[in-house]
Each structure stands twice: as structure tokens, then as C-alpha cells.
C-alpha atoms as a PDB file:
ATOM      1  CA  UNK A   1      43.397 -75.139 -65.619  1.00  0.00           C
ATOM      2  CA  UNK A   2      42.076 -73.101 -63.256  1.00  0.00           C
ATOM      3  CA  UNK A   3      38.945 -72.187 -65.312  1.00  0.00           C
ATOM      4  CA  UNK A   4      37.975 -75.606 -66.552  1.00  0.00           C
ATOM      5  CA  UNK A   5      38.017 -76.386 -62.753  1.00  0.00           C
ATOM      6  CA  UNK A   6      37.827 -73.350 -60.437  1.00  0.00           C
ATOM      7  CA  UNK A   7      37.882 -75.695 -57.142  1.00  0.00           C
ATOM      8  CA  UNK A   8      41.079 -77.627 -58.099  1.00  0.00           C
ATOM      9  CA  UNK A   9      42.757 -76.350 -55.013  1.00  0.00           C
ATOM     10  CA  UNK A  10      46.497 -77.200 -56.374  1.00  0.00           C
ATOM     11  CA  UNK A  11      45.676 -74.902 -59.562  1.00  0.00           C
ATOM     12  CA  UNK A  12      44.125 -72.302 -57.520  1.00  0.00           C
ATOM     13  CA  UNK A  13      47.230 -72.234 -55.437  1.00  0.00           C
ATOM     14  CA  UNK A  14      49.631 -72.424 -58.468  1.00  0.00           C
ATOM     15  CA  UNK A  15      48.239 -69.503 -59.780  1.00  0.00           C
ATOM     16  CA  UNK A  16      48.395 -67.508 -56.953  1.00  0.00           C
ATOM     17  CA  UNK A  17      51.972 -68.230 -56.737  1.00  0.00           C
ATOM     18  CA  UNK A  18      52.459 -67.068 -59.877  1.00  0.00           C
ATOM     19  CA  UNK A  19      50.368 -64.083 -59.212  1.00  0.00           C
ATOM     20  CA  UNK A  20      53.259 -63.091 -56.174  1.00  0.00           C
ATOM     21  CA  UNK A  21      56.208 -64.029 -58.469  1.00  0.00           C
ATOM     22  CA  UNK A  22      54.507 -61.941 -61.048  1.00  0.00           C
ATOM     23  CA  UNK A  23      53.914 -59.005 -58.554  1.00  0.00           C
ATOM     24  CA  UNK A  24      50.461 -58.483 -58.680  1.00  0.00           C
ATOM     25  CA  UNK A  25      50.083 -59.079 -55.201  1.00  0.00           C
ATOM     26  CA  UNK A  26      46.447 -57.811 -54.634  1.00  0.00           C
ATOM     27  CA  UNK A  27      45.293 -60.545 -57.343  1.00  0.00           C
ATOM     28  CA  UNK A  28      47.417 -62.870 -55.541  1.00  0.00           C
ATOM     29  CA  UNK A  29      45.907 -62.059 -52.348  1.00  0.00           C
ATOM     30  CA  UNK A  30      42.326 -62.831 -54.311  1.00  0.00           C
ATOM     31  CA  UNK A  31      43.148 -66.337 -55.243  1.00  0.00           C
ATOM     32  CA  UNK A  32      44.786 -66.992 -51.762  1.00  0.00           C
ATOM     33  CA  UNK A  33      41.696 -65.893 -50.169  1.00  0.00           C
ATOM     34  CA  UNK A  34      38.908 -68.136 -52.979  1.00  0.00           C
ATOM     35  CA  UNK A  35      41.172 -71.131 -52.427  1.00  0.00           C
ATOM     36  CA  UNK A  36      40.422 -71.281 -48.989  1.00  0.00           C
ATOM     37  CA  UNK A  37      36.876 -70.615 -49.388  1.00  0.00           C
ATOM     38  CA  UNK A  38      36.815 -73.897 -51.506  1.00  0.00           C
ATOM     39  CA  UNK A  39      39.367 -75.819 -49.050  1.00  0.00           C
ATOM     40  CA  UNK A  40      40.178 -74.630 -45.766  1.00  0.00           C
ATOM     41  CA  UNK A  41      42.394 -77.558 -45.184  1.00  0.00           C
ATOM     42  CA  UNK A  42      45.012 -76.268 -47.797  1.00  0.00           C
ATOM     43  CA  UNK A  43      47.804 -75.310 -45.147  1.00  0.00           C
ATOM     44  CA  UNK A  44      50.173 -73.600 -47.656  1.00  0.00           C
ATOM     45  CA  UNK A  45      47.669 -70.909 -48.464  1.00  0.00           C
ATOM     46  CA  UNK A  46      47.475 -69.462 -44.909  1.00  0.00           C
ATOM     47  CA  UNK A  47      51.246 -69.120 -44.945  1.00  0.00           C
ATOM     48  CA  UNK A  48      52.334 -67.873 -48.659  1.00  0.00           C
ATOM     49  CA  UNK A  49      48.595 -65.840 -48.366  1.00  0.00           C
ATOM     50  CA  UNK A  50      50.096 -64.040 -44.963  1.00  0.00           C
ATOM     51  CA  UNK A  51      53.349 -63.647 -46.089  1.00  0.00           C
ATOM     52  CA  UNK A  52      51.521 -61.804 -49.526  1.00  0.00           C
ATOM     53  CA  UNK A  53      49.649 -59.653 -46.925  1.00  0.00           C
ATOM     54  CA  UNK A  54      52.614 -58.651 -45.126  1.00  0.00           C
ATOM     55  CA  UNK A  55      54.264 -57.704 -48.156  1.00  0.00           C
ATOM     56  CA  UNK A  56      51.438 -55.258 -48.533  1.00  0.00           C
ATOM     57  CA  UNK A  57      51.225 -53.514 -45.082  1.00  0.00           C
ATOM     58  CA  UNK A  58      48.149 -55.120 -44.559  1.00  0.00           C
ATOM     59  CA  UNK A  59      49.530 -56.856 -40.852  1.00  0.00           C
ATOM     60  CA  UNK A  60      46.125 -57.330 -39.191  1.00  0.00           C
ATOM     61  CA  UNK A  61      45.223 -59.138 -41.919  1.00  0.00           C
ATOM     62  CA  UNK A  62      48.284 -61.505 -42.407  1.00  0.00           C
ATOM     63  CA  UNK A  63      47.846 -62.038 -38.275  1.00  0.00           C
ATOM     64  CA  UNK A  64      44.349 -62.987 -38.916  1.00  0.00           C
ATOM     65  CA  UNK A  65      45.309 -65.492 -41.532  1.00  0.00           C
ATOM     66  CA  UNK A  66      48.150 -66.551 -39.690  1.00  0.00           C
ATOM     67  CA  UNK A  67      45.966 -67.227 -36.606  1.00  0.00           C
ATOM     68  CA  UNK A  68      43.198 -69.004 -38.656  1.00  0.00           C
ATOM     69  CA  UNK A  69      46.199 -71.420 -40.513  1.00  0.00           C
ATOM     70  CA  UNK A  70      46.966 -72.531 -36.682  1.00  0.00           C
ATOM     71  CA  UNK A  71      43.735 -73.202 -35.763  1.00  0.00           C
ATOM     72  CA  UNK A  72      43.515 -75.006 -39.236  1.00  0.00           C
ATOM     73  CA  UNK A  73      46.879 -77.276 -38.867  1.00  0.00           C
ATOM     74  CA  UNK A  74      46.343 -78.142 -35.241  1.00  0.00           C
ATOM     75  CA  UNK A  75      43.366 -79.667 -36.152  1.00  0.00           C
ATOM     76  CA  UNK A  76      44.834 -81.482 -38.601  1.00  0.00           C
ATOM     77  CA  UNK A  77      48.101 -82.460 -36.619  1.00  0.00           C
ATOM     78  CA  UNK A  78      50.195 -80.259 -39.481  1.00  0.00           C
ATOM     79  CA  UNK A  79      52.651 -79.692 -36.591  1.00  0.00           C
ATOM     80  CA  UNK A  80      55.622 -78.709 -39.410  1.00  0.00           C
ATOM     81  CA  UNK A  81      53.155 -75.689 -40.783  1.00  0.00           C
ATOM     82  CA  UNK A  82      51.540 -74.909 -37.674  1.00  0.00           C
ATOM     83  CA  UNK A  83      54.813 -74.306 -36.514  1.00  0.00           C
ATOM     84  CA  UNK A  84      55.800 -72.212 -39.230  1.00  0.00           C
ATOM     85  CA  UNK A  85      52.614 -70.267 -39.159  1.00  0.00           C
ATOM     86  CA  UNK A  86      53.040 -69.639 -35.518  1.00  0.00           C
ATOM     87  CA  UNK A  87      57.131 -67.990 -35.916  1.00  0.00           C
ATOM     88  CA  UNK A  88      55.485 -66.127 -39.465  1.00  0.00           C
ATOM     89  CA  UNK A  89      53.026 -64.662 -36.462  1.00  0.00           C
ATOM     90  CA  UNK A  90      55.433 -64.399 -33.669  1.00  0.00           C
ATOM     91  CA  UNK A  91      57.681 -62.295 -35.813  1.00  0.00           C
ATOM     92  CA  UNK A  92      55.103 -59.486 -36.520  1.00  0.00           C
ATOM     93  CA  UNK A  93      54.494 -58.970 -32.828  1.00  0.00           C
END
């Protein structure tokens, strides 16, 4: 689906879910990163992309993404995932 329609962004996000379930975590980390090139709107993808980075070691990162995801649902009056973004954040420190 995904590659008759590389901006779909619920593909692009169901594959890099399945990338994490699968464990290939860097790939995962890939699609997380080209769906929100294509929509920076898609909420989920800051949090499940973070969370991916964290399970990596890669913490500045995952606070980065965390960060932009609040910017991203404030704007957007997300207040349920801005809220989760913001504990994800709080909890690293």
C-alpha cells in the first residue's frame, strides 16, 4: 500500500508499526521520521517515533521529537496527545 501511495500517512504509519513489532527499529525509526515529512499533523508518529528512539538510546533525539509533537498538538488543540507527549518527555528528565 505503501508503495502505490508513499504519502498515505495511515499506511506509512502502519508500516512503521509493524517495523517496531517486527524489531527492526532503525527502519522503523525511517518511516516514523518520512511520515512526518509528508504530514506533520500526524500526532501518533511523534509519540510511537519517540518511544522507538528511546528504545534505541538515542534520548536527545526522542526529546526532540517529543518536544516537536507538543508544539504540533497544541496547535492543533490535541490536548489527550499533547499530554501524553509531554509525561513520555517528563519521564526522560
Amino acid at each position: 500500500m505503501v508503495e502505490q501511495n508513499p504519502k498515505d500517512s495511515f499506511s506509512r504509519y502502519g508500516l512503521a508499526m509493524e517495523y517496531v513489532k517486527s524489531g527492526d527499529l532503525l527502519t522503523a525509526v525511517d518511516e516514523f521520521v518520512n511520515l512526518l515529512d509528508h504530514n506533520p499533523n500526524y500526532a501518533a508518529a511523534y509519540f510511537h517515533g519517540g518511544q522507538t528512539l528511546e528504545k534505541l538510546g538515542r534520548i536527545d533525539e526522542a526529546k526532540g521529537l517529543y518536544r516537536r509533537g507538543i508544539e504540533v498538538t497544541s496547535a492543533l488543540g490535541d490536548d489527550h496527545t499533547c499530554s501524553e507527549l509531554q509525561a513520555a518527555l517528563d519521564q526522560l528528565g
